[in-house]
C-alpha atoms as a PDB file:
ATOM      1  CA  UNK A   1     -37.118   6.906  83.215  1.00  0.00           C
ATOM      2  CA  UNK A   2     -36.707  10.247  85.085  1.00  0.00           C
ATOM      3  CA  UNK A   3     -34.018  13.021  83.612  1.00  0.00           C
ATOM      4  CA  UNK A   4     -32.302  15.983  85.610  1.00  0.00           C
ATOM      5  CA  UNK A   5     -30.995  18.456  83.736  1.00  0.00           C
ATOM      6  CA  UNK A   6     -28.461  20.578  85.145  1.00  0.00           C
ATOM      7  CA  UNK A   7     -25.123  22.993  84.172  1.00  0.00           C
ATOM      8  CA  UNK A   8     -26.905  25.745  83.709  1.00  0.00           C
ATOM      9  CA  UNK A   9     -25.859  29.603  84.976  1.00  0.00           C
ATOM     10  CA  UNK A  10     -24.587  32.658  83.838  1.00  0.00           C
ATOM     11  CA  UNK A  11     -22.191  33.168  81.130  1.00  0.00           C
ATOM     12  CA  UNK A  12     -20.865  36.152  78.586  1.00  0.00           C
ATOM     13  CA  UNK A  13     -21.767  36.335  75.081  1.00  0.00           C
ATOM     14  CA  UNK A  14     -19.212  34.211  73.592  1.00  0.00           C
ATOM     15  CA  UNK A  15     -18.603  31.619  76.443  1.00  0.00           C
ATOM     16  CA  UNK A  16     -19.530  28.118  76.490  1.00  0.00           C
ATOM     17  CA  UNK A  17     -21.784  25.999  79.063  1.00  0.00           C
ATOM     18  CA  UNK A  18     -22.040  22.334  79.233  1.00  0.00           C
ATOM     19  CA  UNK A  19     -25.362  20.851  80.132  1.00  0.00           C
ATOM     20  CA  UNK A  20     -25.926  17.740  81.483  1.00  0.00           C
ATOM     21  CA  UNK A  21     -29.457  15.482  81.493  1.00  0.00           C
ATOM     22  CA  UNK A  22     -28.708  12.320  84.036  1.00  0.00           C
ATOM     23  CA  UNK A  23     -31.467   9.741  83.827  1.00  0.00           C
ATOM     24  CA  UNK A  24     -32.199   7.044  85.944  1.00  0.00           C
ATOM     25  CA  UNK A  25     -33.977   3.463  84.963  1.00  0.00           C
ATOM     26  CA  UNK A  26     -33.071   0.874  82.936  1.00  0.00           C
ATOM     27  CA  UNK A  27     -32.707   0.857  79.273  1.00  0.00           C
ATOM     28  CA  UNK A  28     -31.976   4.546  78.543  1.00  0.00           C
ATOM     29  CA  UNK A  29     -29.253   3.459  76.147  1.00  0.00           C
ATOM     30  CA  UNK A  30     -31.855   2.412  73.903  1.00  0.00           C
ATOM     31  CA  UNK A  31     -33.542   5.578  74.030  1.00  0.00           C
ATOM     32  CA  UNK A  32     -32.972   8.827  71.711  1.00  0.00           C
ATOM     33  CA  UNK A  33     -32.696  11.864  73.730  1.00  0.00           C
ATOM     34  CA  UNK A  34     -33.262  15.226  72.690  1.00  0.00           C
ATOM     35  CA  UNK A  35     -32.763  18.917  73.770  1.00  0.00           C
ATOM     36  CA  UNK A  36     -34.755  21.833  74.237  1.00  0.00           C
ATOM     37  CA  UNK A  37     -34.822  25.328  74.961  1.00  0.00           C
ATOM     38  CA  UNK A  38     -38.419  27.790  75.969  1.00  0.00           C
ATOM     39  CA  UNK A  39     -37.077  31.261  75.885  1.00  0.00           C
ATOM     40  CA  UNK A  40     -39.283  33.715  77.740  1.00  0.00           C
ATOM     41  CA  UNK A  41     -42.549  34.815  76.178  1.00  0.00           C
ATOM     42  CA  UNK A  42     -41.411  31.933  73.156  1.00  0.00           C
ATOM     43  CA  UNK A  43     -42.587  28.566  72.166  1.00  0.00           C
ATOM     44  CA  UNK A  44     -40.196  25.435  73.067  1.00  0.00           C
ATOM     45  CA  UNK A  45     -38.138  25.241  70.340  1.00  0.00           C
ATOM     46  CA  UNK A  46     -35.963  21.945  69.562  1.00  0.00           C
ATOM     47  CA  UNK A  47     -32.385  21.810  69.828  1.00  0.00           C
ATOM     48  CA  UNK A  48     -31.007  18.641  68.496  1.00  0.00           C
ATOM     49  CA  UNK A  49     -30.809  15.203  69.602  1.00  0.00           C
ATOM     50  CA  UNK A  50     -28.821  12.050  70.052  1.00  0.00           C
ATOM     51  CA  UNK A  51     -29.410   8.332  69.199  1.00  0.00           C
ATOM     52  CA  UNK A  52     -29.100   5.601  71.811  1.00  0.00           C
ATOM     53  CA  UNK A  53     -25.993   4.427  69.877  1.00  0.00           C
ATOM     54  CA  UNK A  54     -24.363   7.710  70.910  1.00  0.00           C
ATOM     55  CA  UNK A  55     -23.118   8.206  67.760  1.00  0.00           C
ATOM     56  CA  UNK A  56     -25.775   9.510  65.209  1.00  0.00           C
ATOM     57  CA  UNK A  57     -26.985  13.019  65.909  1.00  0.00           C
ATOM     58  CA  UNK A  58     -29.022  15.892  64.506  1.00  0.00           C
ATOM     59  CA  UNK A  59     -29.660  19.716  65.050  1.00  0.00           C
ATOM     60  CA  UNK A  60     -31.896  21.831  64.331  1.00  0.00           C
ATOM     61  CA  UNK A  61     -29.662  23.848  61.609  1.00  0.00           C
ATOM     62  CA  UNK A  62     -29.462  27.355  63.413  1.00  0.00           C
ATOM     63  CA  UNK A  63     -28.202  25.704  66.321  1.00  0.00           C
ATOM     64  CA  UNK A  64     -25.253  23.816  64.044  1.00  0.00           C
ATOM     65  CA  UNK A  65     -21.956  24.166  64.670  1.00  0.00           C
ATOM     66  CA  UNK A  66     -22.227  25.746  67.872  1.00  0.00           C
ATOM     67  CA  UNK A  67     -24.223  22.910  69.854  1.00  0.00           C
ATOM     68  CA  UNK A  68     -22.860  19.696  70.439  1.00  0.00           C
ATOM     69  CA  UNK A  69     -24.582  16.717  71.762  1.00  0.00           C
ATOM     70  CA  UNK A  70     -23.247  13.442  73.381  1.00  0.00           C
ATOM     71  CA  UNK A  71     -24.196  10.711  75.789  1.00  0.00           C
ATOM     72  CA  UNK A  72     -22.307   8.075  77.925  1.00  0.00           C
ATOM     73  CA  UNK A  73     -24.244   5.273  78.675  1.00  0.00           C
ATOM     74  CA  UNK A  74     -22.332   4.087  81.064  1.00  0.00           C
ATOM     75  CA  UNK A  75     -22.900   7.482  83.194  1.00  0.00           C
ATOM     76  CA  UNK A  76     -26.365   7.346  82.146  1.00  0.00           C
ATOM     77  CA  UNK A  77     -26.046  10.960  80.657  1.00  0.00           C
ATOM     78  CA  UNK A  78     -26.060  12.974  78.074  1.00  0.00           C
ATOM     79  CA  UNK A  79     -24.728  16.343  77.740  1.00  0.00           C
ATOM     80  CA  UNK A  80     -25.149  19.294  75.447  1.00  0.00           C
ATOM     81  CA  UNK A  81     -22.170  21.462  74.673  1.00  0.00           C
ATOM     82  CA  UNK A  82     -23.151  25.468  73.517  1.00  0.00           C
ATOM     83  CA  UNK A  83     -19.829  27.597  72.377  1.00  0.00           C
ATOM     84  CA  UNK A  84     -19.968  30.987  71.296  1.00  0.00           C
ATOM     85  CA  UNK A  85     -23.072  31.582  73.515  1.00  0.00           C
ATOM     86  CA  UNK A  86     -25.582  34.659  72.083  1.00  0.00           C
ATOM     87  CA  UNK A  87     -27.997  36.526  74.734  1.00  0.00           C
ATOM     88  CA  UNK A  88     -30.555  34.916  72.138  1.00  0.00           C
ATOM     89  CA  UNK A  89     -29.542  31.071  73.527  1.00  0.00           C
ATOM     90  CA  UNK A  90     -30.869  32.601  77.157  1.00  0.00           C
ATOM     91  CA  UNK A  91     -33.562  29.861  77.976  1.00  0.00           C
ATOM     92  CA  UNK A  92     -34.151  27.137  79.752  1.00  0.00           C
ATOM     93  CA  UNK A  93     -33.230  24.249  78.031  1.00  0.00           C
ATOM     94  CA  UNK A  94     -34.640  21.030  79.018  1.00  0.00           C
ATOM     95  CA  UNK A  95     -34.084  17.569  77.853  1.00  0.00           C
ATOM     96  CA  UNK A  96     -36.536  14.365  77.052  1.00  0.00           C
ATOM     97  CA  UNK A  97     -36.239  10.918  75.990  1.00  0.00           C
ATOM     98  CA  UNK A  98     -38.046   8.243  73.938  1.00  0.00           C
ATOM     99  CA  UNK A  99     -37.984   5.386  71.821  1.00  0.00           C
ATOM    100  CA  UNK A 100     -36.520   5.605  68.200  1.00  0.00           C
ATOM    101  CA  UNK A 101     -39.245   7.037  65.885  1.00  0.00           C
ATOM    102  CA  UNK A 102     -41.104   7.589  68.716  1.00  0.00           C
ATOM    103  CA  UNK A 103     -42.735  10.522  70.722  1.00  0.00           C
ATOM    104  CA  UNK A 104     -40.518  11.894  73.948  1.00  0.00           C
ATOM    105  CA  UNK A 105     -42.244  10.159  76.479  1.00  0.00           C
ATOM    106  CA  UNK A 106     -39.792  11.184  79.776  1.00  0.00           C
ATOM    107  CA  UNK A 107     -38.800  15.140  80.085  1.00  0.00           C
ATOM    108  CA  UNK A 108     -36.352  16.784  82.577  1.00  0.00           C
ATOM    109  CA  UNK A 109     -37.308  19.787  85.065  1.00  0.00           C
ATOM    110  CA  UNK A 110     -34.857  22.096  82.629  1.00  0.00           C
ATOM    111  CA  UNK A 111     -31.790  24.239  83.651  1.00  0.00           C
ATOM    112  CA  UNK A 112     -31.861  28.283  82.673  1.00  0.00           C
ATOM    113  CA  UNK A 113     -28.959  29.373  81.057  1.00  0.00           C
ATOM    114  CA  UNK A 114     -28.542  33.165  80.852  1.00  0.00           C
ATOM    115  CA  UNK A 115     -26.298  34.659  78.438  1.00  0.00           C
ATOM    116  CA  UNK A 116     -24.963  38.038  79.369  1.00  0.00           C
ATOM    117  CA  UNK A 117     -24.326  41.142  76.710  1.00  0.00           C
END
């Protein structure tokens, strides 16, 4: 499975980016995919992540009710939605699949997202 992440840019503090993560190979429906973000100078932090079903998700609780994650299997994608956007979400966020209880095996290239004061 390979995943390109993409949607990033430049936004103002309170705007909204959607993210994509397109994969390619078979069976990513069956796969959980999650998001990242490496700030500079940070660790990788996790963002949340999405079930191959589409429908069960879970984030990491300071990113709650701002992030939203979904997928379309048919498109082979899954996107990340970020509203009210802080200069403290400026990373690059990357995403990664893998099996269901499972380690992410496949990660993207990432996509920097810069929020603007």
């Amino acid at each position: 499975v390979q995943l390109q992440a993409s949607g990033g840019g430049l936004v103002q503090a309170g705007g909204s980016l959607r993210l994509s993560c397109a994969a390619s190979g078979r069976a990513f429906s069956s796969y959980v995919v999650g998001w990242f973000r490496q700030a500079p100078g940070k660790e990788r932090e996790f963002v949340g992540r999405i079930n191959g079903n589409a429908i069960s998700t879970y984030y990491w609780p300071s990113m709650k009710g701002r992030f939203t994650i979904s997928r379309d299997n048919a498109k082979n994608t899954v996107y990340l939605q970020m509203n009210s956007l802080e200069p403290e979400d400026t990373a690059v966020y990357f995403c990664a699949a893998g099996p269901y209880g499972g380690a992410y095996k496949y990660w993207g290239q990432g996509t920097l997202v810069t929020v603007s004061s």
